[in-house]
N, C-alpha and C. Protein backbone atom coordinates (compact mmCIF):
# COMPACT_ATOMS: atom_id res chain seq x y z
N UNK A 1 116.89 113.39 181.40
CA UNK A 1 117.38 113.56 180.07
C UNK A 1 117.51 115.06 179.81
N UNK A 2 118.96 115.68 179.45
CA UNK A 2 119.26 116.48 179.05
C UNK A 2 118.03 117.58 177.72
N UNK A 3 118.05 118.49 177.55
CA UNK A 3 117.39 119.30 176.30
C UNK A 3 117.76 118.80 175.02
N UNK A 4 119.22 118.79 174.73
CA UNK A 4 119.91 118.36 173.75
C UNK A 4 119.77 117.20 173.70
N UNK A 5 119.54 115.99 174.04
CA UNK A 5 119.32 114.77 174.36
C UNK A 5 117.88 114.33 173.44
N UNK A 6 117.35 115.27 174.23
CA UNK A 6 115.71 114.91 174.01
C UNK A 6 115.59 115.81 172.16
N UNK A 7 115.95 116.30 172.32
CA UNK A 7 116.17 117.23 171.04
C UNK A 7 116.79 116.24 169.48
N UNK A 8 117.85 115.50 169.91
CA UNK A 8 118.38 114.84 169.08
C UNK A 8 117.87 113.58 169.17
N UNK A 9 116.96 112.64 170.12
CA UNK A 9 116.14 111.58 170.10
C UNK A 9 114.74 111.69 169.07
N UNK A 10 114.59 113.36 168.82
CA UNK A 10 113.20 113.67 168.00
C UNK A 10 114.33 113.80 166.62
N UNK A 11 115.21 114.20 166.74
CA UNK A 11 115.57 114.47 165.23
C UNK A 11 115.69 113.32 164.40
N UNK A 12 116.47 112.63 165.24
CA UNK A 12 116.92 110.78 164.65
C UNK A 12 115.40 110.37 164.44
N UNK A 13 114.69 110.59 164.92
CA UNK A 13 113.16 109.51 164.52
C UNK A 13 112.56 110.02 163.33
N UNK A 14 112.81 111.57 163.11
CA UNK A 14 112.21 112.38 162.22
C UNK A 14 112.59 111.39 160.83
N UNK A 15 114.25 111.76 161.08
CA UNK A 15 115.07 110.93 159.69
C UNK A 15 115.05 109.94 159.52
N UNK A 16 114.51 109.15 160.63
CA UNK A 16 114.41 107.50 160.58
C UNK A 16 113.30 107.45 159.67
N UNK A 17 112.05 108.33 160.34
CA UNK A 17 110.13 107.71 159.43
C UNK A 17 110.42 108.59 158.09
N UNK A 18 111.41 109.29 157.67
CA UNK A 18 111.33 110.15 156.69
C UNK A 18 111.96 109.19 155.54
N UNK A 19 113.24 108.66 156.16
CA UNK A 19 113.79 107.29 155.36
C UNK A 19 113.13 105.98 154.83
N UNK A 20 111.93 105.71 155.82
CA UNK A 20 111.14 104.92 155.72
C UNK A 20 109.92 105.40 154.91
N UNK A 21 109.67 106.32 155.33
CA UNK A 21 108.81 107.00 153.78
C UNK A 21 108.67 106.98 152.42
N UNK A 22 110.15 107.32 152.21
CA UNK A 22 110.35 107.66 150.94
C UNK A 22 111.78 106.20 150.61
N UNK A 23 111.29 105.62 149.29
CA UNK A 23 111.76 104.68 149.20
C UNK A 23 112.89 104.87 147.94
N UNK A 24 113.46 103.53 147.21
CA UNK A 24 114.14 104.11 146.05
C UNK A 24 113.08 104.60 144.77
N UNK A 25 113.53 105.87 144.20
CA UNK A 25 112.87 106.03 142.98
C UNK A 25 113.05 105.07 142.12
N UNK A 26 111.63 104.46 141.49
CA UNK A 26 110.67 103.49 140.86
C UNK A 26 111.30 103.45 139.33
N UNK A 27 112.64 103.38 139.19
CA UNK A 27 113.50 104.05 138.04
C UNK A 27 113.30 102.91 136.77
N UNK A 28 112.97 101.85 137.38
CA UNK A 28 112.61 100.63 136.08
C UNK A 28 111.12 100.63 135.65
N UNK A 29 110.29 100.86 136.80
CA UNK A 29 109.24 101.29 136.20
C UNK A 29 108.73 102.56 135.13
N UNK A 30 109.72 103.89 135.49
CA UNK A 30 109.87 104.68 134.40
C UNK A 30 110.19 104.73 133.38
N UNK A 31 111.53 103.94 133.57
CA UNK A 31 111.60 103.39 132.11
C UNK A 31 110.88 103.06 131.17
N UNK A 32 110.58 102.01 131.85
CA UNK A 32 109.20 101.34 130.98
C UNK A 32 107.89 101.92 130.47
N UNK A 33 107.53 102.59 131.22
CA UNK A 33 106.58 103.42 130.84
C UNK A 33 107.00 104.20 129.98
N UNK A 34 108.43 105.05 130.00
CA UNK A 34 108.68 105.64 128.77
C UNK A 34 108.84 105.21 127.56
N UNK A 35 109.25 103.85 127.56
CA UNK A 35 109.47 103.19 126.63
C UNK A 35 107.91 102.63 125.99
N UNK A 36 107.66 102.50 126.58
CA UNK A 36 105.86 102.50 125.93
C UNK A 36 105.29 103.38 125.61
N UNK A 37 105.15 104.67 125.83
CA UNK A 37 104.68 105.59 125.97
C UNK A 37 105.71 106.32 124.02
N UNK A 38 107.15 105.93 124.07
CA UNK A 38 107.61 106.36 123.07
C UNK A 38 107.44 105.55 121.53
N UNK A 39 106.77 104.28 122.13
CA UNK A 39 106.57 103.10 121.20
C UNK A 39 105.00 103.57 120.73
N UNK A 40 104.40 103.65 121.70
CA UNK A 40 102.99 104.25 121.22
C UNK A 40 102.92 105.07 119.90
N UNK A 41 104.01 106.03 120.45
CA UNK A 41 104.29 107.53 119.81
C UNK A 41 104.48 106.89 118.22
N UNK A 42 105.18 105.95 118.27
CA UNK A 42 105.76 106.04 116.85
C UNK A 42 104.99 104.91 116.15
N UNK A 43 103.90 104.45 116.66
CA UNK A 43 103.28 103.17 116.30
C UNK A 43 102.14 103.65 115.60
N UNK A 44 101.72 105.20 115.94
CA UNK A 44 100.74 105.71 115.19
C UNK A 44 99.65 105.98 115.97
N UNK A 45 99.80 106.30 117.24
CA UNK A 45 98.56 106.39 118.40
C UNK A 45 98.37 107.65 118.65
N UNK A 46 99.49 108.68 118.22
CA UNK A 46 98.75 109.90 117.37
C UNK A 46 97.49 110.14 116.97
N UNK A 47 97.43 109.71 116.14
CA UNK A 47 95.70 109.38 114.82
C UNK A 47 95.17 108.27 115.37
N UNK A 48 95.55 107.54 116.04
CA UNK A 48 94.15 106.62 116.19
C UNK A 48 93.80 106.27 117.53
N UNK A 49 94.88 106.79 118.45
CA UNK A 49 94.46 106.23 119.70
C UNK A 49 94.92 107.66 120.72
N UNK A 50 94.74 108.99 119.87
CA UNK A 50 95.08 110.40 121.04
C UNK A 50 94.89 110.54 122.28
N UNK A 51 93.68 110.20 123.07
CA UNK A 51 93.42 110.52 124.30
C UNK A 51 93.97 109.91 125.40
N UNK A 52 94.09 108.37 124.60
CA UNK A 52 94.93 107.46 125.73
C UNK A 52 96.35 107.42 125.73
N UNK A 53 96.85 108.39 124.71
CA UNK A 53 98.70 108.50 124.63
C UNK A 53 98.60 109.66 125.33
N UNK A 54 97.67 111.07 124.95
CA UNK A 54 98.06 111.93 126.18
C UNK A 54 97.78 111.48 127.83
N UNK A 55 97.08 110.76 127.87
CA UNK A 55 96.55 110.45 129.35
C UNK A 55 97.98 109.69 129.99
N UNK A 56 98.31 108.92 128.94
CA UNK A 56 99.46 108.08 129.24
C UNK A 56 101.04 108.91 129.70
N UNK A 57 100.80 110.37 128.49
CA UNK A 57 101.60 111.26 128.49
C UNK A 57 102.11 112.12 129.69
N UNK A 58 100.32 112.57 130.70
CA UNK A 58 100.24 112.97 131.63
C UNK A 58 100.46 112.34 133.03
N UNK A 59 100.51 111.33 132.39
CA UNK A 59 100.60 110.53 134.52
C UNK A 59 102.20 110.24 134.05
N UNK A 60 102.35 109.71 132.95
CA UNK A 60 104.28 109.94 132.91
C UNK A 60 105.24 111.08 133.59
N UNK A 61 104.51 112.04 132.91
CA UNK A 61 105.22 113.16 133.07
C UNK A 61 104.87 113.69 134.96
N UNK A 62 103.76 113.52 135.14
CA UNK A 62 103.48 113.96 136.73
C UNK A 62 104.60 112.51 137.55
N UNK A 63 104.47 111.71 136.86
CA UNK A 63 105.54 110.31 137.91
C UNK A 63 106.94 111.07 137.69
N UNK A 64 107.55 111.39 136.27
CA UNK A 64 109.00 112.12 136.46
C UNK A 64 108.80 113.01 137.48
N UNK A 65 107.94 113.97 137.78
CA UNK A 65 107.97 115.21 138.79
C UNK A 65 108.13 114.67 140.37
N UNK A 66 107.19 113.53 140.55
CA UNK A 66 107.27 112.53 141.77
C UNK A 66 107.92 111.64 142.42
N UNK A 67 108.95 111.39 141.36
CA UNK A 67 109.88 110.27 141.01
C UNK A 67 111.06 110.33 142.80
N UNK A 68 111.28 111.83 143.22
CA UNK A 68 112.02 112.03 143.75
C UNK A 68 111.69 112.28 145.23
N UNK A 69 110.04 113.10 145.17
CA UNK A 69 109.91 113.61 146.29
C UNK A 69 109.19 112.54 147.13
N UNK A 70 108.01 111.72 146.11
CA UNK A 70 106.77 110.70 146.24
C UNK A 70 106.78 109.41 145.33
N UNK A 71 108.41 108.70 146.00
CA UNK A 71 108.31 107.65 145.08
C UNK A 71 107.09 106.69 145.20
N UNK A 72 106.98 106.44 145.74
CA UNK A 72 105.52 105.56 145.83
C UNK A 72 104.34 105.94 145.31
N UNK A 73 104.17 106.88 145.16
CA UNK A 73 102.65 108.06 144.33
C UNK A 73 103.85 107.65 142.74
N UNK A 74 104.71 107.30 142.50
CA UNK A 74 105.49 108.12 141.56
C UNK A 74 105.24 106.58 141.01
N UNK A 75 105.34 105.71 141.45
CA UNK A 75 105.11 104.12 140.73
C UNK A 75 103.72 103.90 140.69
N UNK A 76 103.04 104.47 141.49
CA UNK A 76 101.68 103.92 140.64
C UNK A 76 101.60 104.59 139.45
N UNK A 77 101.74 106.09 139.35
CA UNK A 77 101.51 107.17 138.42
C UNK A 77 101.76 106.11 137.22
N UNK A 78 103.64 105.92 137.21
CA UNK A 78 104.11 105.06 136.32
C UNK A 78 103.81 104.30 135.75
N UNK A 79 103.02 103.17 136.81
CA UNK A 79 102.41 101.93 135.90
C UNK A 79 101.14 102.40 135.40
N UNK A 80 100.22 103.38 136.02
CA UNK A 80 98.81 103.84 135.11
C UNK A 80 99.40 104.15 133.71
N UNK A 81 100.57 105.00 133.57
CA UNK A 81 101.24 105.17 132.37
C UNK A 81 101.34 104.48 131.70
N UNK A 82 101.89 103.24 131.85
CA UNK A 82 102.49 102.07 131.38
C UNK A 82 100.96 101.11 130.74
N UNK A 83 100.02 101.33 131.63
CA UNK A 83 99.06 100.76 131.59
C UNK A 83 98.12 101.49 129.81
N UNK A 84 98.04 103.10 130.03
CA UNK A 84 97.62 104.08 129.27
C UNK A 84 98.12 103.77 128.35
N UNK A 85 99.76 103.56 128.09
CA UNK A 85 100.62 103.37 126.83
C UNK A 85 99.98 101.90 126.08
N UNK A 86 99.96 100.99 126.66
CA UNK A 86 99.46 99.84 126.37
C UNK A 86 98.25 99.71 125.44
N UNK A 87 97.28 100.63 125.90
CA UNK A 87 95.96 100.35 125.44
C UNK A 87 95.99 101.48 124.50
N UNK A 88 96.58 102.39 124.09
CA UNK A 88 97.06 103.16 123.26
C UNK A 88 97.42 102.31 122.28
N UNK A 89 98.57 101.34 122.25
CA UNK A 89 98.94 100.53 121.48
C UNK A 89 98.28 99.74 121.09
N UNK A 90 97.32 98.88 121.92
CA UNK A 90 96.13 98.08 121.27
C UNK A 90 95.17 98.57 120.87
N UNK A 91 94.81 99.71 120.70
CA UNK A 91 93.56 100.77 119.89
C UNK A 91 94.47 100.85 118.35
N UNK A 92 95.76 101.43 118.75
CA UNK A 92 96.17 101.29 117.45
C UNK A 92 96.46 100.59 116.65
N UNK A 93 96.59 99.34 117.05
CA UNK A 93 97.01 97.89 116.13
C UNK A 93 95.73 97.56 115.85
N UNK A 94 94.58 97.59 116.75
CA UNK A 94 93.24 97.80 116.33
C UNK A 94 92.54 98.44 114.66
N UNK A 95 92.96 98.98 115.19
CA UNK A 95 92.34 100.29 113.85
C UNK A 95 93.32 99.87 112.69
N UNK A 96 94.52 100.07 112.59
CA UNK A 96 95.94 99.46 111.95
C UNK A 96 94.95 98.40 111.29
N UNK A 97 94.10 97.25 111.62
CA UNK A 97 94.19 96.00 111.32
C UNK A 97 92.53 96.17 110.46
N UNK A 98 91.67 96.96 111.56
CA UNK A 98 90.30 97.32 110.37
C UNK A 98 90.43 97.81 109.50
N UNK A 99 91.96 98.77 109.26
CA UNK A 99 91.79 99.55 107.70
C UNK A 99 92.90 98.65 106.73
N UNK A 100 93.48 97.58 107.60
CA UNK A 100 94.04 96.60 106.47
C UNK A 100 92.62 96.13 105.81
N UNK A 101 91.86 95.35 106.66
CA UNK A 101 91.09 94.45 106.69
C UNK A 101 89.72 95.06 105.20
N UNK A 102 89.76 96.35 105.88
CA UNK A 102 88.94 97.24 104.37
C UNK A 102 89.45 97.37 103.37
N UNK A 103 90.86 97.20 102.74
CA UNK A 103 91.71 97.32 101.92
C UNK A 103 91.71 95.52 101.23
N UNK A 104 91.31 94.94 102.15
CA UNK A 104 91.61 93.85 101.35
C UNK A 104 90.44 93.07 100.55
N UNK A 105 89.34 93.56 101.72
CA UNK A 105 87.88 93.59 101.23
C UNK A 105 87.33 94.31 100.01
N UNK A 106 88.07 95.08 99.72
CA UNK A 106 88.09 96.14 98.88
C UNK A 106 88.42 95.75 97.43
N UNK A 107 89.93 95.21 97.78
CA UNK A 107 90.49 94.36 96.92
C UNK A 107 90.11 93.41 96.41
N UNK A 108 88.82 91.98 97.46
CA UNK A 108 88.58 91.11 96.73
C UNK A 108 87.27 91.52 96.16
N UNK A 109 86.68 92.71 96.11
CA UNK A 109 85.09 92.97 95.55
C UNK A 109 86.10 93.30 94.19
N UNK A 110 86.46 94.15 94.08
CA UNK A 110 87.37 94.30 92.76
C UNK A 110 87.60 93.20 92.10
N UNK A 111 87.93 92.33 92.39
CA UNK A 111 88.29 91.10 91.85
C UNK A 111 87.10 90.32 91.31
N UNK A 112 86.12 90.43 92.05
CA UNK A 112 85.40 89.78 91.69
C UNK A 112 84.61 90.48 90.62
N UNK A 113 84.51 91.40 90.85
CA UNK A 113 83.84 92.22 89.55
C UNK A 113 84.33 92.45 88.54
N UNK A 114 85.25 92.10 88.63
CA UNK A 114 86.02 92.11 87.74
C UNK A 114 86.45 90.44 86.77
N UNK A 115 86.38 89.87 87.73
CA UNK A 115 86.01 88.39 86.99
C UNK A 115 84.20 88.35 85.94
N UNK A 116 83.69 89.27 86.59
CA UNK A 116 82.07 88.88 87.12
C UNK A 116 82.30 89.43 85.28
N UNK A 117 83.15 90.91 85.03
CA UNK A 117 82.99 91.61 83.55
C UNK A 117 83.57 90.92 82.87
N UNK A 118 85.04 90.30 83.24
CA UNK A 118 85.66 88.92 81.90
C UNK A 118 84.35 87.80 81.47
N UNK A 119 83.83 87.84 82.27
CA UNK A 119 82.99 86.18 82.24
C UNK A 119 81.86 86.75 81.35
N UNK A 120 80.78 88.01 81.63
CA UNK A 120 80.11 88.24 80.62
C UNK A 120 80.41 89.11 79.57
N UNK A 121 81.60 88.80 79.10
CA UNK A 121 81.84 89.07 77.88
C UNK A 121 82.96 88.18 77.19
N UNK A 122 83.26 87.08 77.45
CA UNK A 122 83.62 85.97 77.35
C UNK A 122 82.27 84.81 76.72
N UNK A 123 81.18 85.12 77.44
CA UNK A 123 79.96 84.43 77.31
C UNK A 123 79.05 85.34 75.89
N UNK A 124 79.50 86.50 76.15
CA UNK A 124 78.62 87.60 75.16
C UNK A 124 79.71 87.24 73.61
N UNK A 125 80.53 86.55 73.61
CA UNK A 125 81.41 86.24 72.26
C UNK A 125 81.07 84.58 71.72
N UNK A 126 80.59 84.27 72.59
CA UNK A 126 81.00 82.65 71.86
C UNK A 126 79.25 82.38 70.89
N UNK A 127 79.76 81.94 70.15
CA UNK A 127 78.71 81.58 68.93
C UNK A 127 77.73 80.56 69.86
N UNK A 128 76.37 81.26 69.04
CA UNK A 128 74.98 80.08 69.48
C UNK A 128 75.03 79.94 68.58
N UNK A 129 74.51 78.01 68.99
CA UNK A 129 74.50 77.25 68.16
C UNK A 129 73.53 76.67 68.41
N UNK A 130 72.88 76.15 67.17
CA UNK A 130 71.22 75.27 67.53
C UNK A 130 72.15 73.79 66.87
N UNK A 131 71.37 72.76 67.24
CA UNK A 131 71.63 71.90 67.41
C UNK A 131 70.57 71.19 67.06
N UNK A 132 70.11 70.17 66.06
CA UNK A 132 69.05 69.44 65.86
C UNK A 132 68.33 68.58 66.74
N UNK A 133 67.31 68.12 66.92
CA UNK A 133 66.55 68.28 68.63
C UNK A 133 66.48 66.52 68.28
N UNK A 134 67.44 66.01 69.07
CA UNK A 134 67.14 64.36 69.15
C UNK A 134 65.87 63.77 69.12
N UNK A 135 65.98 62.93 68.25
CA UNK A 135 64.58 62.35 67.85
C UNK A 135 64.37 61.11 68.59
């Protein structure tokens, strides 16, 4: 076997395991993750759920950087993202739902105390009356 021979039998294998390496970029999984990650954003996980929207923020943004060179590093990144965005979102529908839940509690102590002041002074108006004691 020729130099050139042997030369271009290493190159073709190079491009062969290099092809086989690197697969298609994970482009639906990014999506998605962005799309969670932007749903988070506007759902209010800001204020109630910060650490897990930036965390979510950071493996997003490192999967766009990976997307091309390390698709496979670049889809897990993605779905941890996807994963981060998620629980971002359920911290916040979380919290979302304890400060309904105090608002309404809130609402029915009001109410009731407020029945509780009609009633004794409803009771503090009506005439006593004695009544002759059955014989």
């Amino acid at each position: 076997m020729t130099r050139s021979t042997c030369t271009l039998l290493v190159l073709c294998a190079a491009l062969a395991a290099a092809a086989c390496s690197s697969g298609p970029a994970p482009t639906a999984e990014l999506s998605q993750a962005h799309s969670l990650v932007d749903q988070a954003e506007q759902s209010g996980a800001p204020q109630y759920a910060s650490a897990d929207l930036a965390t979510a923020r950071s493996k997003l943004q490192q999967a766009d950087l990976d997307a091309k060179k390390e698709p496979a590093l670049s889809l897990n990144e993605a779905q941890e993202a996807t994963a981060d965005a998620r629980v971002a979102l359920a911290r916040t529908n979380a919290a979302k739902a304890q400060a309904a839940l105090r608002d309404v509690n809130a609402g029915t102590q009001a109410l009731q105390n407020e029945t509780e002041r009609t009633q004794m002074q409803n009771d503090a108006q009506l005439p006593v009356t004695t009544s002759p004691m059955p014989q």
